[in-house]
Every structure is written in structure tokens, then in C-alpha cells.
PDB file of N, CA and C in Angstrom:
ATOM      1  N   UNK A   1    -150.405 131.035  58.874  1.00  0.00           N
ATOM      2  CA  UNK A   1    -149.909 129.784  58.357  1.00  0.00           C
ATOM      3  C   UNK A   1    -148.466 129.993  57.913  1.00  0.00           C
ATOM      4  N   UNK A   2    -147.562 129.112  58.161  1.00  0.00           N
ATOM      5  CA  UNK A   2    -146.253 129.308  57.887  1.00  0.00           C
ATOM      6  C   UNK A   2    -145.879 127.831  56.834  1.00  0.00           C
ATOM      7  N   UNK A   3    -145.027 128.118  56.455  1.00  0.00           N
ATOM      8  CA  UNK A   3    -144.438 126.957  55.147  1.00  0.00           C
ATOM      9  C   UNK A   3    -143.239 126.779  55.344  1.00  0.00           C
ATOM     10  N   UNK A   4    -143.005 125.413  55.609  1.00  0.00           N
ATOM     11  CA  UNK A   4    -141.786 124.593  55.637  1.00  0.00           C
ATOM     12  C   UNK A   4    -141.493 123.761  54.256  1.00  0.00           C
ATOM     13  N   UNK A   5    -140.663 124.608  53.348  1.00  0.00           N
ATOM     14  CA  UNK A   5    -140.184 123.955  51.976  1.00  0.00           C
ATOM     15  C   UNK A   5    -139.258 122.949  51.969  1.00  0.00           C
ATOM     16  N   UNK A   6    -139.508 121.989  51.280  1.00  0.00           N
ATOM     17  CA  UNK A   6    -138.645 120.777  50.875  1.00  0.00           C
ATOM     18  C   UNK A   6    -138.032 120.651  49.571  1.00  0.00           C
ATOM     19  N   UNK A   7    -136.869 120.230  49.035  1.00  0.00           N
ATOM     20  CA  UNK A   7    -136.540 120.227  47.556  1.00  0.00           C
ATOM     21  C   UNK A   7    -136.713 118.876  46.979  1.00  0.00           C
ATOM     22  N   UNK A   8    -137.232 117.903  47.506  1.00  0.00           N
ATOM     23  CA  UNK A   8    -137.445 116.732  47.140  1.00  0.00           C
ATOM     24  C   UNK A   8    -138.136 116.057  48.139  1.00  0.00           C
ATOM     25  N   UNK A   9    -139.090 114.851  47.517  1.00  0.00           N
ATOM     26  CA  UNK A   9    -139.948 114.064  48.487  1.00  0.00           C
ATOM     27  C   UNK A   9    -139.189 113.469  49.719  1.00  0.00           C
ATOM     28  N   UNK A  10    -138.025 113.076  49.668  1.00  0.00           N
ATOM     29  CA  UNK A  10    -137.612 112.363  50.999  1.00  0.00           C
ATOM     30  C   UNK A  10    -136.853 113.557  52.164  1.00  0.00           C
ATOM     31  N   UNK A  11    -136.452 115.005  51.595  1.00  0.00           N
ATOM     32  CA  UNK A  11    -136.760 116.178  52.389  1.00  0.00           C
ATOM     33  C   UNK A  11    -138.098 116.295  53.031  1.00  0.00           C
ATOM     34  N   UNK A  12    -138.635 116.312  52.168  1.00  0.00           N
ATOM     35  CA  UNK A  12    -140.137 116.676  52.857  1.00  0.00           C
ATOM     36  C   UNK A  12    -140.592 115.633  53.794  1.00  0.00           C
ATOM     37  N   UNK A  13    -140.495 114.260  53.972  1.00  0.00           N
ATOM     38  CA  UNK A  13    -140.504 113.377  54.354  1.00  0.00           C
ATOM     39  C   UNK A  13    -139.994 113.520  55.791  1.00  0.00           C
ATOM     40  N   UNK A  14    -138.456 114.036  55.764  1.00  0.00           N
ATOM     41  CA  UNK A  14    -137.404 113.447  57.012  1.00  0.00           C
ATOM     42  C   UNK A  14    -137.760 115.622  57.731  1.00  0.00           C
ATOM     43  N   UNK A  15    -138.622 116.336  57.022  1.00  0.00           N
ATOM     44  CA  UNK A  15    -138.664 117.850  57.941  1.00  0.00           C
ATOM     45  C   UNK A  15    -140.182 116.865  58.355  1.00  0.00           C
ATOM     46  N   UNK A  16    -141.195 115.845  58.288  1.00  0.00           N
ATOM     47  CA  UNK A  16    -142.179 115.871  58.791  1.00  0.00           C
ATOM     48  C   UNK A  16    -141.774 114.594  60.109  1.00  0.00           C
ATOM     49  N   UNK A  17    -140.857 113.993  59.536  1.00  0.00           N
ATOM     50  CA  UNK A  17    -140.613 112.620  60.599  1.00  0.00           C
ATOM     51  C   UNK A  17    -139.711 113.559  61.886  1.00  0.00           C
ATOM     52  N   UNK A  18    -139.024 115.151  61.415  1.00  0.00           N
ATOM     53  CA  UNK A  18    -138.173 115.492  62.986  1.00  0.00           C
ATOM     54  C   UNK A  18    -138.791 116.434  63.389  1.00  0.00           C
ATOM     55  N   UNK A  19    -140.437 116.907  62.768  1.00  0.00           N
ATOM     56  CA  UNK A  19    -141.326 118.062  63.714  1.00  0.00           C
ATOM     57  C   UNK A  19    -142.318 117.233  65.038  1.00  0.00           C
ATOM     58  N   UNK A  20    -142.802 117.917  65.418  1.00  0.00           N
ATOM     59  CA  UNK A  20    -143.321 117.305  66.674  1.00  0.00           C
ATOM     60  C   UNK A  20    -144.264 116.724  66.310  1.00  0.00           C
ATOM     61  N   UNK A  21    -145.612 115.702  67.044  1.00  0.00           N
ATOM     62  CA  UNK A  21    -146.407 115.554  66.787  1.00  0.00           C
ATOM     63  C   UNK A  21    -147.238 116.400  66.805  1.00  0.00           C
ATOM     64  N   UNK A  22    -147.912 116.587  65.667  1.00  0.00           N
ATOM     65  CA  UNK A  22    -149.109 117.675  65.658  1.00  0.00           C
ATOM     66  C   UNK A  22    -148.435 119.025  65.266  1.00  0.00           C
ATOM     67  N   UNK A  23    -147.216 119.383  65.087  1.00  0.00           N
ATOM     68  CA  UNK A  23    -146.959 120.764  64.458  1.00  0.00           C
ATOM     69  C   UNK A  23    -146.856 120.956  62.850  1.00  0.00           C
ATOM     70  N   UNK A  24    -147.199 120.193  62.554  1.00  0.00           N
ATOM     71  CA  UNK A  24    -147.699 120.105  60.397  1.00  0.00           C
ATOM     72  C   UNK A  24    -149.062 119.822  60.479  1.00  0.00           C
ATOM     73  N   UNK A  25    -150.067 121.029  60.568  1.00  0.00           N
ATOM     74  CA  UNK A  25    -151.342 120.666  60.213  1.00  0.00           C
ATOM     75  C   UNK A  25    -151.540 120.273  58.768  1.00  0.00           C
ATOM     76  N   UNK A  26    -150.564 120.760  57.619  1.00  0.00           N
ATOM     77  CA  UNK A  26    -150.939 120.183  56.445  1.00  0.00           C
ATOM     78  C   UNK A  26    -149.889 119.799  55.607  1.00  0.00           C
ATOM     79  N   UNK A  27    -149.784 119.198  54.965  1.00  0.00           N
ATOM     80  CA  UNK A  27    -148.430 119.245  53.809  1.00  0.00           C
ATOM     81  C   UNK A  27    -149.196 118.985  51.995  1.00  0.00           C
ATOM     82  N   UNK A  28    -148.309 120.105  51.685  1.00  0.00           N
ATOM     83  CA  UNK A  28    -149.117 120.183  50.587  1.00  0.00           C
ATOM     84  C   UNK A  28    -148.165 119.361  49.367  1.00  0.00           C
ATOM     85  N   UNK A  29    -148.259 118.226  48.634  1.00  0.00           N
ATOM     86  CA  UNK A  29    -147.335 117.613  47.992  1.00  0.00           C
ATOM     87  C   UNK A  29    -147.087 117.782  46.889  1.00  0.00           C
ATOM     88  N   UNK A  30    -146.122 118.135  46.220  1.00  0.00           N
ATOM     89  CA  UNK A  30    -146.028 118.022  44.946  1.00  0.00           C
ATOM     90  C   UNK A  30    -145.571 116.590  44.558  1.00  0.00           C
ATOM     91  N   UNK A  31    -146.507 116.051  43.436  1.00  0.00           N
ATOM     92  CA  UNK A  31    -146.283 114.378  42.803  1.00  0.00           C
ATOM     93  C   UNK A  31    -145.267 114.918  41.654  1.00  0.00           C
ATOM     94  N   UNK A  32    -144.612 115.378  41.058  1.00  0.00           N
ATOM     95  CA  UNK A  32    -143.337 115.572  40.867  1.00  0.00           C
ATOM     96  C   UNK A  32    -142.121 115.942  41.224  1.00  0.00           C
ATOM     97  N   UNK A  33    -141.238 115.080  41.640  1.00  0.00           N
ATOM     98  CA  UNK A  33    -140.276 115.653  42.825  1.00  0.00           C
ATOM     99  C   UNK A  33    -138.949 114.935  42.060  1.00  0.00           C
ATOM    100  N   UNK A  34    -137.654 115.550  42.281  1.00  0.00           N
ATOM    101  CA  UNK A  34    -136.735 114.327  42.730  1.00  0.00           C
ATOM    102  C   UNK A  34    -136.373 113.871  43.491  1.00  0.00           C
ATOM    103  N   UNK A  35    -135.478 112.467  43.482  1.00  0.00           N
ATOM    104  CA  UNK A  35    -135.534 111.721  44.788  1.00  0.00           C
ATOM    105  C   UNK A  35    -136.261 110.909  45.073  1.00  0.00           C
ATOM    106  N   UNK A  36    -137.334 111.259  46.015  1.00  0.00           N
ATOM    107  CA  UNK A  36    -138.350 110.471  45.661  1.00  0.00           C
ATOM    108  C   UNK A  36    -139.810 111.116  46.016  1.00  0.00           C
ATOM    109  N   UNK A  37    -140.893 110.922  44.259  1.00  0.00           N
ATOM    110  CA  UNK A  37    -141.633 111.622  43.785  1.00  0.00           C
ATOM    111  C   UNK A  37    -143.068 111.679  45.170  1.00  0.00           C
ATOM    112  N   UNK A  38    -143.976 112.748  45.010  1.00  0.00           N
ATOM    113  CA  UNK A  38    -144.962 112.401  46.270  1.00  0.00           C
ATOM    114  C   UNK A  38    -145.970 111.595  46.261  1.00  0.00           C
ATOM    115  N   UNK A  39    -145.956 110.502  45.018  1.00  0.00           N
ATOM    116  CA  UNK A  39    -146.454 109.392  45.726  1.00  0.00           C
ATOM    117  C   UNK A  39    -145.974 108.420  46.929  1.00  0.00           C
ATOM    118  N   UNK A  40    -144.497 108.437  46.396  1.00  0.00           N
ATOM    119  CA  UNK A  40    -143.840 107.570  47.508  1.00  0.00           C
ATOM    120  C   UNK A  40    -143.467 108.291  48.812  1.00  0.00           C
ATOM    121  N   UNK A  41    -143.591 109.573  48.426  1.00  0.00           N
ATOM    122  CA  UNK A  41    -143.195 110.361  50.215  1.00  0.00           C
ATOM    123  C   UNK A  41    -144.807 110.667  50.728  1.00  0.00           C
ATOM    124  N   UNK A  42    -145.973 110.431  49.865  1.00  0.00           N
ATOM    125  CA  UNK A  42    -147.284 110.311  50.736  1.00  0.00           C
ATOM    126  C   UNK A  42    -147.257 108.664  51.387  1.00  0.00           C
ATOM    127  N   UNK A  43    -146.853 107.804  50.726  1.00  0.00           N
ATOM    128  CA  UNK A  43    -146.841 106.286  51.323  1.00  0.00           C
ATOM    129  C   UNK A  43    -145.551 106.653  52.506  1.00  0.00           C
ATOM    130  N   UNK A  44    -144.807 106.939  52.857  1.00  0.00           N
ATOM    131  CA  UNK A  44    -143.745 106.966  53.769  1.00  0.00           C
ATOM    132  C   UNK A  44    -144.366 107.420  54.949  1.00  0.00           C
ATOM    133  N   UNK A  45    -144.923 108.631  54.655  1.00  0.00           N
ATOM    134  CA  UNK A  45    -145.756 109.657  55.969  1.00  0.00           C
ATOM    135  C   UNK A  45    -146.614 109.058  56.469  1.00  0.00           C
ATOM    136  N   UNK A  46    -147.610 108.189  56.074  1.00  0.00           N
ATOM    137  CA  UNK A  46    -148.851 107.410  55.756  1.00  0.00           C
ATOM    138  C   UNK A  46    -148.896 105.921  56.969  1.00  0.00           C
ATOM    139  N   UNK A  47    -146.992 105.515  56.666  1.00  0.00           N
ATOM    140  CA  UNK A  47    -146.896 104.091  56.743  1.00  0.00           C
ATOM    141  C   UNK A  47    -145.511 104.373  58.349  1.00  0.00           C
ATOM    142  N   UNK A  48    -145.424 105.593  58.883  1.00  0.00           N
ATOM    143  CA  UNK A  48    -144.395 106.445  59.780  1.00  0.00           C
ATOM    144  C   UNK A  48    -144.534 105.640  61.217  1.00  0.00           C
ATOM    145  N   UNK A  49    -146.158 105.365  60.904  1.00  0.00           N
ATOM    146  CA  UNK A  49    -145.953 105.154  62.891  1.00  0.00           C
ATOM    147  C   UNK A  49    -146.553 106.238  63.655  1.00  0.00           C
ATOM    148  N   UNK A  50    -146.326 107.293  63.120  1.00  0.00           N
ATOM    149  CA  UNK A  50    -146.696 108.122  64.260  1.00  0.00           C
ATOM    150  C   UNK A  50    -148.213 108.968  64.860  1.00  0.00           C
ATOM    151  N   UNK A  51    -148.481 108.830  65.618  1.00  0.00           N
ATOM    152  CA  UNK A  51    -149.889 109.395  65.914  1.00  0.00           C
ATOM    153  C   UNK A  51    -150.608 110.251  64.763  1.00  0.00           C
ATOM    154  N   UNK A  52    -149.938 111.431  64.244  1.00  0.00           N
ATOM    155  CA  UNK A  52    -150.051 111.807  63.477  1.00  0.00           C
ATOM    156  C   UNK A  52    -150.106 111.731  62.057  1.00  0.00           C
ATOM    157  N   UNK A  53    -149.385 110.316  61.883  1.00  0.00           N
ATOM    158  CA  UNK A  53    -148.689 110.459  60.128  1.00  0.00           C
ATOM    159  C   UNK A  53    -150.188 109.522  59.314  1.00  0.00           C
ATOM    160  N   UNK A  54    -150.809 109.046  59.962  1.00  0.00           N
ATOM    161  CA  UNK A  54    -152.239 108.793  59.184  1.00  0.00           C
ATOM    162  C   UNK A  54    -153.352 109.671  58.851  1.00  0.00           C
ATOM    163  N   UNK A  55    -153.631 110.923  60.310  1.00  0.00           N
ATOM    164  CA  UNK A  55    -154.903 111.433  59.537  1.00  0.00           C
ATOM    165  C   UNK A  55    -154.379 113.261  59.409  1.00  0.00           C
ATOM    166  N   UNK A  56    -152.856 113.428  58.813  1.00  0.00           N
ATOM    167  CA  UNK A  56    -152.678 114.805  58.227  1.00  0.00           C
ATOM    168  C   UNK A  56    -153.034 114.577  57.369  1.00  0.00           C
ATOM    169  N   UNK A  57    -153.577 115.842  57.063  1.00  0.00           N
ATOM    170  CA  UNK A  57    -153.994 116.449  55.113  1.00  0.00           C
ATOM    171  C   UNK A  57    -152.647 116.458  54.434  1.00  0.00           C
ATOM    172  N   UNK A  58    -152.474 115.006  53.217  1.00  0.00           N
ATOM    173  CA  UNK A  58    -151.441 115.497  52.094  1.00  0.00           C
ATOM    174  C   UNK A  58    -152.681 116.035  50.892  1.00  0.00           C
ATOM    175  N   UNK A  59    -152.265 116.969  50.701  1.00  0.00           N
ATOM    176  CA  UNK A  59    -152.937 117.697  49.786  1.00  0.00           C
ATOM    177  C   UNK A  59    -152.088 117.814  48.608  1.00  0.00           C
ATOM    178  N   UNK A  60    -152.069 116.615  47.127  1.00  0.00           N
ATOM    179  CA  UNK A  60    -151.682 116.938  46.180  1.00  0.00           C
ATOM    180  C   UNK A  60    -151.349 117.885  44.926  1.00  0.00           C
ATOM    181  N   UNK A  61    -150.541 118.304  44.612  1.00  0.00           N
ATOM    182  CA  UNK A  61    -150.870 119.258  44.224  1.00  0.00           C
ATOM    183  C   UNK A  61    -149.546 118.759  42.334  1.00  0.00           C
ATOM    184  N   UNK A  62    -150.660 118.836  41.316  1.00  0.00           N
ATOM    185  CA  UNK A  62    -150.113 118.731  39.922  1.00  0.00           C
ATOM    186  C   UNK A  62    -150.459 119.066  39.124  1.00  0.00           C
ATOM    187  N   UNK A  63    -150.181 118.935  37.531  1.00  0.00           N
ATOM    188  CA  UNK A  63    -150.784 119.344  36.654  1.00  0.00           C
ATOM    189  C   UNK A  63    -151.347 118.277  36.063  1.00  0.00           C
ATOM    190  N   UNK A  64    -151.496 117.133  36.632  1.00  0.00           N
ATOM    191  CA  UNK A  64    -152.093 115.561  36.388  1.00  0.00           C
ATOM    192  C   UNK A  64    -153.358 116.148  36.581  1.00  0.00           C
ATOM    193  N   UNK A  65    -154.080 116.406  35.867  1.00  0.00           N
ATOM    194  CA  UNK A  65    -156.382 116.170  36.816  1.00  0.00           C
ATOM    195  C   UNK A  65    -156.376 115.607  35.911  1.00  0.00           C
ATOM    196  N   UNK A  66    -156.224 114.159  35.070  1.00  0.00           N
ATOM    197  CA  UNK A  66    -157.206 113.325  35.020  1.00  0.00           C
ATOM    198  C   UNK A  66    -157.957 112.149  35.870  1.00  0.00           C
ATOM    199  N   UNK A  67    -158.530 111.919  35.317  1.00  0.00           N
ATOM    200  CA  UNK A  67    -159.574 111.434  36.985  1.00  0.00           C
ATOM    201  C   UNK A  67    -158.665 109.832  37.422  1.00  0.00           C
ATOM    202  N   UNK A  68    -157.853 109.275  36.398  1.00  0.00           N
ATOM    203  CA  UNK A  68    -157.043 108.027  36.403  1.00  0.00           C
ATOM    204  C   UNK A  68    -155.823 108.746  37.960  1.00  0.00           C
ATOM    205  N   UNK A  69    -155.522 109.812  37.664  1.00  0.00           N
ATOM    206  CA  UNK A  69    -154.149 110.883  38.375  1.00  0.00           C
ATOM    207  C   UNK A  69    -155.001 110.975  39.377  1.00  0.00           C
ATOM    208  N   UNK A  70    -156.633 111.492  39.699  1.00  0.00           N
ATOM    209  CA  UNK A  70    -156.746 112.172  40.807  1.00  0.00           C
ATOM    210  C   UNK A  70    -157.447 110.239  41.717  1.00  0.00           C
ATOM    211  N   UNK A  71    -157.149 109.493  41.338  1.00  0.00           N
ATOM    212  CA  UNK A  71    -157.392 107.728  41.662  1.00  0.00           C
ATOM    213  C   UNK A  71    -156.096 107.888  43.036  1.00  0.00           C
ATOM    214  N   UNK A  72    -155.134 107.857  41.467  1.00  0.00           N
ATOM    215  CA  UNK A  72    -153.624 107.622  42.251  1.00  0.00           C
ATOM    216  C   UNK A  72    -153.657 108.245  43.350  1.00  0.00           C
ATOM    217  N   UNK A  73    -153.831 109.178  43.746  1.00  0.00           N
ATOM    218  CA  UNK A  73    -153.694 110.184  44.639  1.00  0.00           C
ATOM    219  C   UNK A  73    -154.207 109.648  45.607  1.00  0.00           C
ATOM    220  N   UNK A  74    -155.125 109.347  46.002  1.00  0.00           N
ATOM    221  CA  UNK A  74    -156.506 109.084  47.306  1.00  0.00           C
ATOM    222  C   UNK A  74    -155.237 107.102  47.053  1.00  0.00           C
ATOM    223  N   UNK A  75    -155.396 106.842  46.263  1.00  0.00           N
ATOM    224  CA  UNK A  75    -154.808 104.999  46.600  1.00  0.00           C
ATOM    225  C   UNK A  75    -153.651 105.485  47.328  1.00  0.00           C
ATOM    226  N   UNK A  76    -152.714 106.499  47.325  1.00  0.00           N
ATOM    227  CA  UNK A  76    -151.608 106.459  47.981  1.00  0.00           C
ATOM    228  C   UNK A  76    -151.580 107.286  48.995  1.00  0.00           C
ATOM    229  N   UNK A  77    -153.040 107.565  49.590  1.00  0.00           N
ATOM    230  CA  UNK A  77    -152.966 108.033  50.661  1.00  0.00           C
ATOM    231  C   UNK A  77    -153.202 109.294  51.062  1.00  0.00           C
ATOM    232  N   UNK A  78    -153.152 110.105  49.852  1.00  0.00           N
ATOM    233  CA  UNK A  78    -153.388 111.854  49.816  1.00  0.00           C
ATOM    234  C   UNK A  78    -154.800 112.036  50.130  1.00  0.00           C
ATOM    235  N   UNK A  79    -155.059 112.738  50.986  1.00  0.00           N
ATOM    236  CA  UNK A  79    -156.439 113.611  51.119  1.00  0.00           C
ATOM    237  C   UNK A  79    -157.441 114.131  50.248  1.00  0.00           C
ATOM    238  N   UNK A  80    -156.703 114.561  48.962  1.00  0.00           N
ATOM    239  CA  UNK A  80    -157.066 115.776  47.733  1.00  0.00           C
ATOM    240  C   UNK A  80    -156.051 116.346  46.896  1.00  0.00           C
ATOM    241  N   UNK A  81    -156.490 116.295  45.923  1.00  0.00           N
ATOM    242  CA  UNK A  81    -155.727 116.539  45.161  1.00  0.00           C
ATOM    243  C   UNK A  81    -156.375 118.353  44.173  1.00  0.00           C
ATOM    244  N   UNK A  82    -155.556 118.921  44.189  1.00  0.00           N
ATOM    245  CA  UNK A  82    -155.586 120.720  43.739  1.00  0.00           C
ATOM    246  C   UNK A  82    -155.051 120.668  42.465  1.00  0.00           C
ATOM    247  N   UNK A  83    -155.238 121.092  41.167  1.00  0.00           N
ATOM    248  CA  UNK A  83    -154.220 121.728  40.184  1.00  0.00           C
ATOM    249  C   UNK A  83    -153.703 122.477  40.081  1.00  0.00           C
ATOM    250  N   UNK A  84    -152.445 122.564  39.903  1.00  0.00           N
ATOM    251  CA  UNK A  84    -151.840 123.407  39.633  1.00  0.00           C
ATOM    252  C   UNK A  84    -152.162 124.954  39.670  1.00  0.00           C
ATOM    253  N   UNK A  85    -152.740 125.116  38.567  1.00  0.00           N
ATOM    254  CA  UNK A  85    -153.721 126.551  38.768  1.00  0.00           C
ATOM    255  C   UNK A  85    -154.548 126.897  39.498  1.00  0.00           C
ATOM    256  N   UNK A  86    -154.629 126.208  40.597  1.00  0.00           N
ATOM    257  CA  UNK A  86    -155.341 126.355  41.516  1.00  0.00           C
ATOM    258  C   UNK A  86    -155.052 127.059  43.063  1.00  0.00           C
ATOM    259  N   UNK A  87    -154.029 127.614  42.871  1.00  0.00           N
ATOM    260  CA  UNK A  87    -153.126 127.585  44.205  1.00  0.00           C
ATOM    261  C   UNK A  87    -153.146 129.565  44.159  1.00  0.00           C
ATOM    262  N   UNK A  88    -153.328 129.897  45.277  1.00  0.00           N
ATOM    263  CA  UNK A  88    -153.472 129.219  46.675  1.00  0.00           C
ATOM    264  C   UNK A  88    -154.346 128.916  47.454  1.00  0.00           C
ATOM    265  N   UNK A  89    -155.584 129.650  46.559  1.00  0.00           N
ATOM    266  CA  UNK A  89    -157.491 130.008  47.515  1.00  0.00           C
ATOM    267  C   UNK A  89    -157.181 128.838  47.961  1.00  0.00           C
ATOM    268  N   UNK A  90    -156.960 127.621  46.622  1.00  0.00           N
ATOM    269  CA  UNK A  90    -157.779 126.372  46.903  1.00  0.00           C
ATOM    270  C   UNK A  90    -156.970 125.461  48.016  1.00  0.00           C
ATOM    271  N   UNK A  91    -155.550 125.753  48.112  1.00  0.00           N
ATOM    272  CA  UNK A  91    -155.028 124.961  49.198  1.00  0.00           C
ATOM    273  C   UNK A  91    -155.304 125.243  50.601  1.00  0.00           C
ATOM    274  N   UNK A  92    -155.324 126.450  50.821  1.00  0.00           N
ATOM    275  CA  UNK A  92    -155.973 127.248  52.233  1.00  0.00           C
ATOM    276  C   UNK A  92    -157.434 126.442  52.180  1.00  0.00           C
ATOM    277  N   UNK A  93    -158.388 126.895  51.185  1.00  0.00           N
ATOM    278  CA  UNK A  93    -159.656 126.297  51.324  1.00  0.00           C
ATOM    279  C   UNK A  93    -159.510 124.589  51.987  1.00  0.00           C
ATOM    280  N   UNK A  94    -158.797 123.910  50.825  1.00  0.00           N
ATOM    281  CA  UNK A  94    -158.442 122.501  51.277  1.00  0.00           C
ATOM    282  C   UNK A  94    -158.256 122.277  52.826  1.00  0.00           C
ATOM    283  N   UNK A  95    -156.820 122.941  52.926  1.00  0.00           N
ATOM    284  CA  UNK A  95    -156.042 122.156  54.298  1.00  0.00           C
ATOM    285  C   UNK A  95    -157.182 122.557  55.870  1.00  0.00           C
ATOM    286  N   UNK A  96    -157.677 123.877  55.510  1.00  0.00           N
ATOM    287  CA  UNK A  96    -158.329 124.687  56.537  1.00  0.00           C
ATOM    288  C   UNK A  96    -159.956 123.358  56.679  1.00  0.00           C
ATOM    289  N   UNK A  97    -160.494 123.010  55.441  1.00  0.00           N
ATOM    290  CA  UNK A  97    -161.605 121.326  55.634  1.00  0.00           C
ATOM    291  C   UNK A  97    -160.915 120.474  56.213  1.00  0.00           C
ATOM    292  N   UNK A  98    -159.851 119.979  55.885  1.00  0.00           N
ATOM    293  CA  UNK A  98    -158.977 118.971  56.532  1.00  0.00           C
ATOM    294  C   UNK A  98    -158.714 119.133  57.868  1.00  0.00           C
ATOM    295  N   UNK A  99    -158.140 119.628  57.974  1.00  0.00           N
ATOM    296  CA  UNK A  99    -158.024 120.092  59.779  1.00  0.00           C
ATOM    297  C   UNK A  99    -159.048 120.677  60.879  1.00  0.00           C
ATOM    298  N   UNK A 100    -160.602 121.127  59.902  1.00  0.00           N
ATOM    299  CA  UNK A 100    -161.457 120.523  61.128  1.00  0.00           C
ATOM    300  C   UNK A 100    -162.048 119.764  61.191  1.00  0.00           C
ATOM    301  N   UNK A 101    -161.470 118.228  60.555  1.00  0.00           N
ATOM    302  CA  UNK A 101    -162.077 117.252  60.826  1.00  0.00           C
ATOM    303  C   UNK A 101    -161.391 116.352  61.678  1.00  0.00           C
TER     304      UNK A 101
END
């Protein structure tokens, strides 16, 4: 597995809108960003157009787990949401369910 880092949501956004279709099996989001945060760069990916940009794994990732935070997440489109302290078993575990479905 290789990682393509972004410094803000609309980076992460414009490295997933110029990879190919199908070469981001997962993107793992952080909902604190600047620019713009990963709720609004999971609605961007979500709302893209492209074959792909509906059923990749955004896999959230914050120090938000209350269950109101892990709502937001799935309404804007994210797959799952991880805490913080949870990283990395649980994102491998995550993205690796996601992608064989």
C-alpha cells in the first residue's frame, strides 16, 4: 500500500480528481483540515462524476467519536469513521473491508 499525502482537503481533493480511475483504492480523511475541512472534500469526491468517486472508501479519521460526529460522517458520505488512536491496524483493517466489496 502506498500513500499519497495532501496538506489540506481541496489538495486531497484535486491529487484524487488527476489519478486515474480506480488507482485510489482508499482515502483516508482527516475532518480537520485547512482550506477546506473533510467534510466538504468527502462531499466534492462523492458529488465528482466519476465512475469511481461514489463507491471509494473515505475512511474518516478524528478525534470526534461521538456518535452525533460519527452521524456527520456517513451523512457526508464517508464509509467509516476510525479514531484517532486507532491508526494504523484499524485503517488497513477498514480500507482492506471496503475494497472487497
Amino acid at each position: 500500500m502506498s500513500v499519497i499525502p495532501a496538506v489540506n482537503g481541496r489538495e486531497g481533493v484535486e491529487k484524487f480528481l488527476r489519478s486515474g480511475i480506480g488507482d485510489i483504492s482508499a482515502v483516508l480523511m482527516d475532518i480537520r483540515m485547512p482550506v477546506m475541512d473533510g467534510y466538504e472534500a468527502s462531499k466534492a469526491i462523492r458529488t465528482a462524476g466519476r465512475p469511481d468517486s461514489r463507491r471509494i472508501p473515505i475512511i474518516a479519521l478524528s478525534a470526534d467519536a461521538y456518535n452525533d460526529d460519527i452521524i456527520k460522517v456517513h451523512e457526508c458520505g464517508m464509509t467509516s469513521h476510525l479514531p484517532n488512536r486507532s491508526i494504523p491496524d484499524a485503517f488497513t483493517d477498514t480500507a482492506e473491508r471496503h475494497s472487497e466489496s
